[in-house]
C-alpha atoms as a PDB file:
ATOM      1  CA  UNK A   1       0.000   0.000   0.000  1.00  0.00           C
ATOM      2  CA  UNK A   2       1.340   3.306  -1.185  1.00  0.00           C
ATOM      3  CA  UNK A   3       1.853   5.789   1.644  1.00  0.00           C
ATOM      4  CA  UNK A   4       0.324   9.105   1.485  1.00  0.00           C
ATOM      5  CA  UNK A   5       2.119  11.219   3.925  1.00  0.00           C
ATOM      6  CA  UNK A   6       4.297  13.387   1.128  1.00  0.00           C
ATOM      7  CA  UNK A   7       8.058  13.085   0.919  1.00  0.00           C
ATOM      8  CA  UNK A   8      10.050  15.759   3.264  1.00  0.00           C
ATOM      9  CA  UNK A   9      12.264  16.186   0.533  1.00  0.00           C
ATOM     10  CA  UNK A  10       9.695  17.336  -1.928  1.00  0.00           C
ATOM     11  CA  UNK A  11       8.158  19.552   0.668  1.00  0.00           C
ATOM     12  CA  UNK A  12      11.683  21.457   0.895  1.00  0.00           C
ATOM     13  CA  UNK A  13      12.291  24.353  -1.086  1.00  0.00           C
ATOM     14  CA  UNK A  14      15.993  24.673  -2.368  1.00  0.00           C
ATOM     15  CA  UNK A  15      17.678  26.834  -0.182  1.00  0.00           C
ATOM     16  CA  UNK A  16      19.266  30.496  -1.963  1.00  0.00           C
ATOM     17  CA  UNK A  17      23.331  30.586  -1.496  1.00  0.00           C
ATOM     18  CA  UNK A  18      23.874  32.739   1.236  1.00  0.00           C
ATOM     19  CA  UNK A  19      24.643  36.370   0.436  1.00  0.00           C
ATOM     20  CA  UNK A  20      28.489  37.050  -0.108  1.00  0.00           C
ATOM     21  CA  UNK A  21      30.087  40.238   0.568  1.00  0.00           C
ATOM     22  CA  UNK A  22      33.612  40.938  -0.688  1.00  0.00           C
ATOM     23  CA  UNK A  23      35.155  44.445   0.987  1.00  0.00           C
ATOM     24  CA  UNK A  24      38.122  45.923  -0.297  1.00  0.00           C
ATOM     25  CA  UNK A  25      39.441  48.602   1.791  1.00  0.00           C
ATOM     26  CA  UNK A  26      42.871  49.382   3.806  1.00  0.00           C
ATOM     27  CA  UNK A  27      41.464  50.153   7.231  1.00  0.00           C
ATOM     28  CA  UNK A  28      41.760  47.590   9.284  1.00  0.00           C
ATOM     29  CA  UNK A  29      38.701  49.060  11.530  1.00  0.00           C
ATOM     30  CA  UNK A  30      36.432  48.959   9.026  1.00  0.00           C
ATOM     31  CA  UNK A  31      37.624  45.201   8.344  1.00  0.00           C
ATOM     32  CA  UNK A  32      36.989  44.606  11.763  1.00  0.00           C
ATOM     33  CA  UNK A  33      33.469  45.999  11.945  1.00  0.00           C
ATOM     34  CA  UNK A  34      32.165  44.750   8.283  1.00  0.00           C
ATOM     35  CA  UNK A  35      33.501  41.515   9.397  1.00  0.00           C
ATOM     36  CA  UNK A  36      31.158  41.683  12.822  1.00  0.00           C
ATOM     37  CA  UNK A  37      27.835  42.588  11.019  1.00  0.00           C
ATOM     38  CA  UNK A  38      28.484  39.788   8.211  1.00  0.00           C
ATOM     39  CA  UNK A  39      29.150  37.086  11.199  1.00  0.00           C
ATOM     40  CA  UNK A  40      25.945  38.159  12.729  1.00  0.00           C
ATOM     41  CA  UNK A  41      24.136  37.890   9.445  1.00  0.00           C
ATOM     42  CA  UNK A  42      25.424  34.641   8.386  1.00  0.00           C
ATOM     43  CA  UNK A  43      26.835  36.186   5.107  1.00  0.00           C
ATOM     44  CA  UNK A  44      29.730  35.235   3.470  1.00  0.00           C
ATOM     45  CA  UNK A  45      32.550  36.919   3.405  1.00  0.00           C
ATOM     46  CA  UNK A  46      36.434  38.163   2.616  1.00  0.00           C
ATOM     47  CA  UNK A  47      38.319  40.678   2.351  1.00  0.00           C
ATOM     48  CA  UNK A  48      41.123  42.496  -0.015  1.00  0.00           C
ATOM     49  CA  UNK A  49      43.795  45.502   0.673  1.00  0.00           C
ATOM     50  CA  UNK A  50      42.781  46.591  -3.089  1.00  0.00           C
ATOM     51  CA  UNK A  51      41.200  45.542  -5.945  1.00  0.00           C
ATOM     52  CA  UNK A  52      44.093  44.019  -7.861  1.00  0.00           C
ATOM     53  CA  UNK A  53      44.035  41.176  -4.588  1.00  0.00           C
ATOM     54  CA  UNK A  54      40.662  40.988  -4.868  1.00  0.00           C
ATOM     55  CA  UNK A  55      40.431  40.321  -8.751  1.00  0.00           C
ATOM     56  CA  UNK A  56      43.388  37.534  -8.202  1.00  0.00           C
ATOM     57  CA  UNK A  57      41.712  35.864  -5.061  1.00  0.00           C
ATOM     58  CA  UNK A  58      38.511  36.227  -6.473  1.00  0.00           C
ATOM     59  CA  UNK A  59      39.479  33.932  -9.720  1.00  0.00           C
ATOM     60  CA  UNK A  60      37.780  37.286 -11.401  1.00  0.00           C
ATOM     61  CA  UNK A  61      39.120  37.235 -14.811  1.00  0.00           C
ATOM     62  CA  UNK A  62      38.998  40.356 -17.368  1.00  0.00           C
ATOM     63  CA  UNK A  63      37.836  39.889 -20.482  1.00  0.00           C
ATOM     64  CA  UNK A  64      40.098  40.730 -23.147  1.00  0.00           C
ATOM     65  CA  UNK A  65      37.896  41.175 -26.207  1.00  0.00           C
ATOM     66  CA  UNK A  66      35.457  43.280 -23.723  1.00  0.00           C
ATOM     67  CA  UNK A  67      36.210  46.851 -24.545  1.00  0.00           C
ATOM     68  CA  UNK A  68      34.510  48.061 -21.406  1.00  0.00           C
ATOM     69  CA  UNK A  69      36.995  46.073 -19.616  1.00  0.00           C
ATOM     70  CA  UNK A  70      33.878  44.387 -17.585  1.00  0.00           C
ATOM     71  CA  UNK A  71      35.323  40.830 -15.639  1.00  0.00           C
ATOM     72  CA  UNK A  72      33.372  37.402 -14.995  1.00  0.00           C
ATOM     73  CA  UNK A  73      34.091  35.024 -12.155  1.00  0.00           C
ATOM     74  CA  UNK A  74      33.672  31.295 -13.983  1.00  0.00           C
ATOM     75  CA  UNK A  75      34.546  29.176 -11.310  1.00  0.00           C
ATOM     76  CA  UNK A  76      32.696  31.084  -8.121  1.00  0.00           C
ATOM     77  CA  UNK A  77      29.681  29.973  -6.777  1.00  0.00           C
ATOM     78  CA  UNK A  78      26.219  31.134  -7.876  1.00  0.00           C
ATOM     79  CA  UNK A  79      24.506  33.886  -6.075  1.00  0.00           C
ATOM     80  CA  UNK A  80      24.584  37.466  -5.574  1.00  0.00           C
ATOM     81  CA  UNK A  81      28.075  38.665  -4.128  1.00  0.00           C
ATOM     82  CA  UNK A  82      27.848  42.656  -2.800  1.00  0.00           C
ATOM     83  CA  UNK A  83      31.537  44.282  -3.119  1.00  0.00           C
ATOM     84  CA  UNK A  84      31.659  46.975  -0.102  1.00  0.00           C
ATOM     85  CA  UNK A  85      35.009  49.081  -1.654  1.00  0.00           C
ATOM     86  CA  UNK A  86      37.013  52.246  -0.732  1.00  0.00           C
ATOM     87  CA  UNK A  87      35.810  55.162  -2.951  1.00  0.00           C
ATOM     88  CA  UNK A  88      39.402  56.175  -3.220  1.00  0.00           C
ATOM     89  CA  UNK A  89      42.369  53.897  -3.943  1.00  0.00           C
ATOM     90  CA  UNK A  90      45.493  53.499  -5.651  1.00  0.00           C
ATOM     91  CA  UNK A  91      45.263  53.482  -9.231  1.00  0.00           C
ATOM     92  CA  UNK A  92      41.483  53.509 -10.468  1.00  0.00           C
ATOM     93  CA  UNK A  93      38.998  54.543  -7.964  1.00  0.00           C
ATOM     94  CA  UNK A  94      36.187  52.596  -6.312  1.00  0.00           C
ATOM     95  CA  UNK A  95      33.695  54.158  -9.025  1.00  0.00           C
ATOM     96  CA  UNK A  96      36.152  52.854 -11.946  1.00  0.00           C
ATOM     97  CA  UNK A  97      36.504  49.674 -10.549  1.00  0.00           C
ATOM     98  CA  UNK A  98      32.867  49.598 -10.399  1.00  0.00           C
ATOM     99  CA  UNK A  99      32.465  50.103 -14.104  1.00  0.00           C
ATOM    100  CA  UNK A 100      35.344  47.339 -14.619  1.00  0.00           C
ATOM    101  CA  UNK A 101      33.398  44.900 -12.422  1.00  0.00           C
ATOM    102  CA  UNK A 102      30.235  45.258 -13.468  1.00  0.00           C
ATOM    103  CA  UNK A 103      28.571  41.213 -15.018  1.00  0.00           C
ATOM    104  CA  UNK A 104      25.319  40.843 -17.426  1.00  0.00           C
ATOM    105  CA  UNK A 105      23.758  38.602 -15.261  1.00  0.00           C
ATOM    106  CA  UNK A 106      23.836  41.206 -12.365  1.00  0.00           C
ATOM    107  CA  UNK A 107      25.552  39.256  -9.599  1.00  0.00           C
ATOM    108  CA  UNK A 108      27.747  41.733  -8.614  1.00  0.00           C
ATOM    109  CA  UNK A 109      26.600  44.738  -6.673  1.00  0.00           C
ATOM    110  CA  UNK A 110      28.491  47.221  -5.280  1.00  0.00           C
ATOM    111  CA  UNK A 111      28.493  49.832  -2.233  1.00  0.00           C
ATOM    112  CA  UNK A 112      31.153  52.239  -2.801  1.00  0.00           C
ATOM    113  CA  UNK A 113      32.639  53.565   0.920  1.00  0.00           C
ATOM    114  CA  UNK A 114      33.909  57.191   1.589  1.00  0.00           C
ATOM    115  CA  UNK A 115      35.242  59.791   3.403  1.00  0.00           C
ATOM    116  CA  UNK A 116      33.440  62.523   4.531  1.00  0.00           C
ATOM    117  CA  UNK A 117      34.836  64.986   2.408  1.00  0.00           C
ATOM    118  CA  UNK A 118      33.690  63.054  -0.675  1.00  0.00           C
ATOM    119  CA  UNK A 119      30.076  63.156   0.336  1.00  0.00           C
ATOM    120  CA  UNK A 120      29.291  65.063  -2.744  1.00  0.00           C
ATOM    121  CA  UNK A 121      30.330  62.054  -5.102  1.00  0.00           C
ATOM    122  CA  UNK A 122      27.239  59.870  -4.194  1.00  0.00           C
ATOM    123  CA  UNK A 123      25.694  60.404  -7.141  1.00  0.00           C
ATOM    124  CA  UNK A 124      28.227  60.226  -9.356  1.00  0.00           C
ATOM    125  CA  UNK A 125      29.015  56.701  -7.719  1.00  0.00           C
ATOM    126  CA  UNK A 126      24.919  55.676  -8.472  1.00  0.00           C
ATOM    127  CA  UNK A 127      25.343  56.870 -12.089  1.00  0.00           C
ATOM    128  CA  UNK A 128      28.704  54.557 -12.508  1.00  0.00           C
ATOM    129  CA  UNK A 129      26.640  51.784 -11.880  1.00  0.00           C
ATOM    130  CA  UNK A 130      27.161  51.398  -7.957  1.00  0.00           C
ATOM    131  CA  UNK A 131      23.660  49.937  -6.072  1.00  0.00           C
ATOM    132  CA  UNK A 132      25.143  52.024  -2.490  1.00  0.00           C
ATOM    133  CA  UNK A 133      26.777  55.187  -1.400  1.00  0.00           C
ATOM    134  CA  UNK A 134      28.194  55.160   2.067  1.00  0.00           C
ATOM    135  CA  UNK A 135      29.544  57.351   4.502  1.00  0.00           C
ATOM    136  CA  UNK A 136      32.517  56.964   6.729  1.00  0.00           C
ATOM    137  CA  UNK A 137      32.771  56.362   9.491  1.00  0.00           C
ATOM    138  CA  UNK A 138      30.227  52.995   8.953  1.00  0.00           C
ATOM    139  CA  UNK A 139      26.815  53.022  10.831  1.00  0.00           C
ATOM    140  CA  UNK A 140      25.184  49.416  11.319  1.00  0.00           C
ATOM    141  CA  UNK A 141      22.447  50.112  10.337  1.00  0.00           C
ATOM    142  CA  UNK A 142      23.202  52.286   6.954  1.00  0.00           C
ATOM    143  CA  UNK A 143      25.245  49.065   6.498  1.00  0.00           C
ATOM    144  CA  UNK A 144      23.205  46.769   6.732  1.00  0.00           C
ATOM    145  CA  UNK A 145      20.339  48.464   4.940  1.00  0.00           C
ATOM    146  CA  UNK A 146      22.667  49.194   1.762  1.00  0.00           C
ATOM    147  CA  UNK A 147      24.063  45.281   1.677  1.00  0.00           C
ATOM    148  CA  UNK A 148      20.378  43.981   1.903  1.00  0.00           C
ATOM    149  CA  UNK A 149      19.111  46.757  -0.508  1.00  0.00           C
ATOM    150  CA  UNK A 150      22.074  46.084  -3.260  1.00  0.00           C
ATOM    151  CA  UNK A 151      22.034  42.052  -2.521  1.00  0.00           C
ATOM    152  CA  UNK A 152      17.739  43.113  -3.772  1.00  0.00           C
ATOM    153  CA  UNK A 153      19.111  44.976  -6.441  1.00  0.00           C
ATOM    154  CA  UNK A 154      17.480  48.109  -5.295  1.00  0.00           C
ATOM    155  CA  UNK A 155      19.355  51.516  -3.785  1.00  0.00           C
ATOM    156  CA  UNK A 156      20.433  53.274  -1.263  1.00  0.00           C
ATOM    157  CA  UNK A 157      22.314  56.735  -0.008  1.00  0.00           C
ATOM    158  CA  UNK A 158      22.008  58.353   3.140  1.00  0.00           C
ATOM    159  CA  UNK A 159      20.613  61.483   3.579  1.00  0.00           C
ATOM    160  CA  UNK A 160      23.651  63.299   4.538  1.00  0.00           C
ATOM    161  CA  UNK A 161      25.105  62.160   1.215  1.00  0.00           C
ATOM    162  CA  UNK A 162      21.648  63.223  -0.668  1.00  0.00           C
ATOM    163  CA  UNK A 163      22.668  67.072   0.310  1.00  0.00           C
ATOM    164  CA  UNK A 164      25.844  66.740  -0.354  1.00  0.00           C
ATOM    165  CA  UNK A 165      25.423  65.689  -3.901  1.00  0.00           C
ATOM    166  CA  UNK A 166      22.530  68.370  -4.575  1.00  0.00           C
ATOM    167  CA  UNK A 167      24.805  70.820  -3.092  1.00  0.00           C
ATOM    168  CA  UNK A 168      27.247  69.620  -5.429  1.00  0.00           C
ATOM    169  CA  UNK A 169      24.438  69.915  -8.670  1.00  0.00           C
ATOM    170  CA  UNK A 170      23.710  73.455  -7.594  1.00  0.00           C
ATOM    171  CA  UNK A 171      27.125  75.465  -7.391  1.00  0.00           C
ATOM    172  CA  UNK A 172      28.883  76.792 -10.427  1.00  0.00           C
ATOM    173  CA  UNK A 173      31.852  74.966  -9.815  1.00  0.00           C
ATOM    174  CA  UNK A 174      32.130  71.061 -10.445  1.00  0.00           C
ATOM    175  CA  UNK A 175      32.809  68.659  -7.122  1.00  0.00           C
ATOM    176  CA  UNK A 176      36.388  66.857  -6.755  1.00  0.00           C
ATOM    177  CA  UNK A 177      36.356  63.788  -8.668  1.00  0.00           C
ATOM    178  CA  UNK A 178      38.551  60.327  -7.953  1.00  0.00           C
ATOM    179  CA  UNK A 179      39.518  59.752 -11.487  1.00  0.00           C
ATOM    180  CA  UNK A 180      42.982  61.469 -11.257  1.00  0.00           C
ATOM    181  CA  UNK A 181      42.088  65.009 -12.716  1.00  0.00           C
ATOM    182  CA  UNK A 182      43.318  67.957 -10.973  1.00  0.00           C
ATOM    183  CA  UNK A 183      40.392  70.502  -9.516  1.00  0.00           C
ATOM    184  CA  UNK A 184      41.405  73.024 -12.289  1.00  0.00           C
ATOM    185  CA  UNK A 185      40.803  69.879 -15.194  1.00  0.00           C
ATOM    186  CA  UNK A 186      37.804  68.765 -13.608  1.00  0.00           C
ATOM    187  CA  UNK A 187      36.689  73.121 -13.643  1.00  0.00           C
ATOM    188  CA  UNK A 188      37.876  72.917 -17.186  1.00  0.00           C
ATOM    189  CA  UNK A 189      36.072  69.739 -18.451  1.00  0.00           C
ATOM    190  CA  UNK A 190      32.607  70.885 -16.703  1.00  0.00           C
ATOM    191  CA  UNK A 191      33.079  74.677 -18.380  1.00  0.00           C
ATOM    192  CA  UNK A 192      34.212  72.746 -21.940  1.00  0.00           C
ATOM    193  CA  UNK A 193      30.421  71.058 -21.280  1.00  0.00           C
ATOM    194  CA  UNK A 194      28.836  74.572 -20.684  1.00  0.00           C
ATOM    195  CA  UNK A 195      30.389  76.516 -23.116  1.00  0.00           C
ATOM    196  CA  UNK A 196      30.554  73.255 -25.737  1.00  0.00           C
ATOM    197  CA  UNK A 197      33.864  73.305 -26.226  1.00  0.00           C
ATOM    198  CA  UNK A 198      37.158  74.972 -25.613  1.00  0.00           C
ATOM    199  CA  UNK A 199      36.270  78.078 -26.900  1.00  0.00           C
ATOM    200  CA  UNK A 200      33.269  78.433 -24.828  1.00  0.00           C
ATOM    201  CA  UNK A 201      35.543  76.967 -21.656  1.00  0.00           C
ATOM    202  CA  UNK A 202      37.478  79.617 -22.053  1.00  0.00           C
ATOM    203  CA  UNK A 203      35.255  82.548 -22.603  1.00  0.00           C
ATOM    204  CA  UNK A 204      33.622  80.960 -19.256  1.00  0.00           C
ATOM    205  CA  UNK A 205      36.790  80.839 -17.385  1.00  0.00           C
ATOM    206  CA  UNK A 206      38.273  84.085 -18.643  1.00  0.00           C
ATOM    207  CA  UNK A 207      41.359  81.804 -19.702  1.00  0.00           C
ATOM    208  CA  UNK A 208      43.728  81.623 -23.380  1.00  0.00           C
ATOM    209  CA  UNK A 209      42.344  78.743 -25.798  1.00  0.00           C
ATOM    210  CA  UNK A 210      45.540  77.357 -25.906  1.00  0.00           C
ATOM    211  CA  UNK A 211      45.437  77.342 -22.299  1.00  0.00           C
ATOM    212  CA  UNK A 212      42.213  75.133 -22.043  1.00  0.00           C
ATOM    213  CA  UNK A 213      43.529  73.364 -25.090  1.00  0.00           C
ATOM    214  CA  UNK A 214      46.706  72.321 -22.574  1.00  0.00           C
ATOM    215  CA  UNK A 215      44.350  71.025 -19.807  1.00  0.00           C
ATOM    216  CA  UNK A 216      42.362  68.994 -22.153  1.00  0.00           C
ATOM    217  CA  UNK A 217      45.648  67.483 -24.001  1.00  0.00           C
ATOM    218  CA  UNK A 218      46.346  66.361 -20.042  1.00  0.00           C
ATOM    219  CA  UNK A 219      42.688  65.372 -18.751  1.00  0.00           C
ATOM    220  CA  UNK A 220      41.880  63.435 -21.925  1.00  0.00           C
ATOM    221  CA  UNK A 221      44.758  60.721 -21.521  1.00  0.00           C
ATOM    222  CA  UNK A 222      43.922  60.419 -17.849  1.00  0.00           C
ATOM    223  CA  UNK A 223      40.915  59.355 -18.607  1.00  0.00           C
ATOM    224  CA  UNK A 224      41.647  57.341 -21.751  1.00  0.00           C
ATOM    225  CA  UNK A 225      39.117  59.509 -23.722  1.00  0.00           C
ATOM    226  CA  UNK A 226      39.243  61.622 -26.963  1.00  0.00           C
ATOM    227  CA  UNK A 227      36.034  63.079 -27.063  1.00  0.00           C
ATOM    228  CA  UNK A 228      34.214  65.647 -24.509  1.00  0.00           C
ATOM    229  CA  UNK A 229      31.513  63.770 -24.839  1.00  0.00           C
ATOM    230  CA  UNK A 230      33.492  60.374 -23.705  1.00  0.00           C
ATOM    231  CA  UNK A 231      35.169  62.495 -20.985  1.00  0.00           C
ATOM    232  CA  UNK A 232      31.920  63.423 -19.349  1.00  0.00           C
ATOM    233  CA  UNK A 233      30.772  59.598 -19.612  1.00  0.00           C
ATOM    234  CA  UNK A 234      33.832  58.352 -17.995  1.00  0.00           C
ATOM    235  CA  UNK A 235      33.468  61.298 -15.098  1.00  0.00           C
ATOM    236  CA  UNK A 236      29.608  61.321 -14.504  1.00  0.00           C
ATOM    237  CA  UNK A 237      28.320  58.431 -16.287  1.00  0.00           C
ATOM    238  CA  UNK A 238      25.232  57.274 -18.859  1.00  0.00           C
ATOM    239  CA  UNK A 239      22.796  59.831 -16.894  1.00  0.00           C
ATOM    240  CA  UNK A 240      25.240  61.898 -15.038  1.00  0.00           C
ATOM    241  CA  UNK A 241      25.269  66.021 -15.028  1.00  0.00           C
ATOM    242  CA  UNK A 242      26.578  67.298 -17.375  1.00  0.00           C
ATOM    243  CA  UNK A 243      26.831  64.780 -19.630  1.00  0.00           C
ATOM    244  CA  UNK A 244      23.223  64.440 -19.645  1.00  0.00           C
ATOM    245  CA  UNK A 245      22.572  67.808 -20.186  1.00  0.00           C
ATOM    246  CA  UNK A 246      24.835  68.248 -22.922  1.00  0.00           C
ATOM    247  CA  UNK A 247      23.406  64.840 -24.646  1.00  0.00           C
ATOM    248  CA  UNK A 248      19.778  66.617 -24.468  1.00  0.00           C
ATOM    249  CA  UNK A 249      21.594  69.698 -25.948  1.00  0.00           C
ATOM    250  CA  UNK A 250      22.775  67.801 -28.766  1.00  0.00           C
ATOM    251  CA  UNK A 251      19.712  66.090 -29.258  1.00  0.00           C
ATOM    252  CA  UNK A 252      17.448  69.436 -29.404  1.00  0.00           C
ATOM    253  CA  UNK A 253      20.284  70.906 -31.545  1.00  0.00           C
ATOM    254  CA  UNK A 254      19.543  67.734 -34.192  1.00  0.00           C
ATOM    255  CA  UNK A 255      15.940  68.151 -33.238  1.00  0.00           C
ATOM    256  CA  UNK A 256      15.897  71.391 -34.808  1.00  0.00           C
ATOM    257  CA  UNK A 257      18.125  71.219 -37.146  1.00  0.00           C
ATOM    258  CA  UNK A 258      16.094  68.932 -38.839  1.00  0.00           C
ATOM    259  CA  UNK A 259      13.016  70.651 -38.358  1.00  0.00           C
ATOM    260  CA  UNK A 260      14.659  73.865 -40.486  1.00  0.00           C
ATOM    261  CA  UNK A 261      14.964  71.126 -42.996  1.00  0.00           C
ATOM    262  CA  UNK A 262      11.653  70.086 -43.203  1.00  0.00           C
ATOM    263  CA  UNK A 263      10.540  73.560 -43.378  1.00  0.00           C
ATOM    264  CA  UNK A 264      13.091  74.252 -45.745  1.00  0.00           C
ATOM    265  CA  UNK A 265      11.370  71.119 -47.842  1.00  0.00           C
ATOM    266  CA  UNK A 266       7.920  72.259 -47.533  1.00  0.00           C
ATOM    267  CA  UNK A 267       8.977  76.284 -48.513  1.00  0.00           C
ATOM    268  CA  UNK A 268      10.652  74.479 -51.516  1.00  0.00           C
ATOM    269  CA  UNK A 269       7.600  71.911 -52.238  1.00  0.00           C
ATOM    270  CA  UNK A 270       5.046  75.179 -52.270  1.00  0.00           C
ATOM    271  CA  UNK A 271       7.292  77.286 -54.774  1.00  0.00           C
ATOM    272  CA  UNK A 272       7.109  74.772 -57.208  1.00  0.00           C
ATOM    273  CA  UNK A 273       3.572  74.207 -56.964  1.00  0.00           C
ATOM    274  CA  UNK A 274       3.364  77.483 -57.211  1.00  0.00           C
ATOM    275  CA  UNK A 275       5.134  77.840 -60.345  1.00  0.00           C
ATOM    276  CA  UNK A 276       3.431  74.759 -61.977  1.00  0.00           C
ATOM    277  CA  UNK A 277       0.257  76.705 -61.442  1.00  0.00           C
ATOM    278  CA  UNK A 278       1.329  79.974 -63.027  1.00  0.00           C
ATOM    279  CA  UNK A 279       2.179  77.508 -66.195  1.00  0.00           C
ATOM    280  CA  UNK A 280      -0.699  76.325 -66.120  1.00  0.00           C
END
């Protein structure tokens, strides 16, 4: 006689891999604490001096015919693995490395870690591609709400960095960036996007052409760009200011441009109907 009482093993779900944070930073406090909360959680986790360790104990391997430099991990485990890194760093920053790290599939997520003084580069670390902004030093629960919030694939910045970043978006002057650039290239790249090009940089900045010309034959290289357009990409990414604004500006510019042409066209279309007529 067949039993009826059904199987425990069909009655259990397959259990999710735990969560797996990564954090790359030099402090050994904020080891120390991010280690703590991820004990008490039950998450995975490791941790790197810099990304270069992290990339070569990770197995994470960069794909050479992958122009965006983007890496996949082919032998780690499946799951969703949140990278907690240092904003600033040797080499490329936290937000380039965030770029560099980025997978299709969406199993990395990353909460980029910063000083205070940097608190008006959270959005510019969301626009990169980062799921978390945080603040230094770490609060438990901002950390653990960013972790679970990325690991969701959702957001989150604190407020403190919120007004810092709208503060930023509101003065004339452009915020420090990580990316290498000087304050005066980063004033000279957000004026070239204003005044669309060096020209209009330097009527802006009351400054020679061949002096903007300079900065931008040093700022371009740096960033591995030859275009304004690429430079504001790599700085402020897809839907950053002001490469956003200067997209739309383009856009309305074509916009128009080719509605003169179809007026043009229909002007052109009239006069010889117009003319046919008269033969007529």
């Amino acid at each position: 006689m067949l039993s009826m009482t059904p199987s425990t093993s069909l009655l259990q779900s397959p259990q999710p891999p735990p969560l797996r944070v990564t954090l790359v930073h030099h402090d050994q406090t904020v080891w120390d604490f991010v280690a703590e909360v991820a004990a008490a959680q039950g998450w995975s986790f490791d941790a790197h001096r810099d990304f270069p360790e992290a990339v070569g104990a990770l197995d994470l391997v960069l794909l050479a015919n992958d122009e965006a430099g983007s890496v996949n991990a082919p032998t780690a485990p499946a799951g969703v693995r949140v990278f907690l890194a240092a904003l600033r760093s040797p080499g490329p920053c936290g937000i380039e490395w965030t770029r560099r790290l980025q997978k299709p599939d969406g199993s990395a997520r990353f909460v980029l870690l910063a000083e205070q003084a940097d608190a008006s580069l959270g959005f510019s670390a969301l626009y990169s591609g980062a799921s978390a902004f945080l603040l230094l030093p770490l609060s438990r629960d901002d950390l653990l709400t960013a972790i679970q919030r990325a690991a969701a694939g959702g957001r989150f910045i604190p407020a403190a960095a919120v007004e810092a970043s709208l503060g930023a978006l509101s003065q004339s002057e452009p915020a420090p960036s990580c990316t290498g650039l000087t304050r005066t290239e980063v004033r000279v790249l957000w004026a070239m996007a204003q005044g669309r090009g060096e020209k209009g940089a330097a009527l802006l900045l009351n400054r020679a052409t061949n002096t903007i010309h300079t900065h931008t034959n040093h700022l371009y290289p740096k960033l591995g760009v030859h275009t304004l357009e690429d430079a504001l990409h790599k700085l402020f990414g897809n839907s950053g200011c002001p490469y956003a604004c200067l997209r739309r500006e383009r856009e309305r510019e074509r916009e128009s441009q080719e509605e003169e042409v179809t007026k043009c066209s229909a002007v052109h279309e009239n006069s010889l109907g117009s003319q046919a007529y008269s033969l007529v």
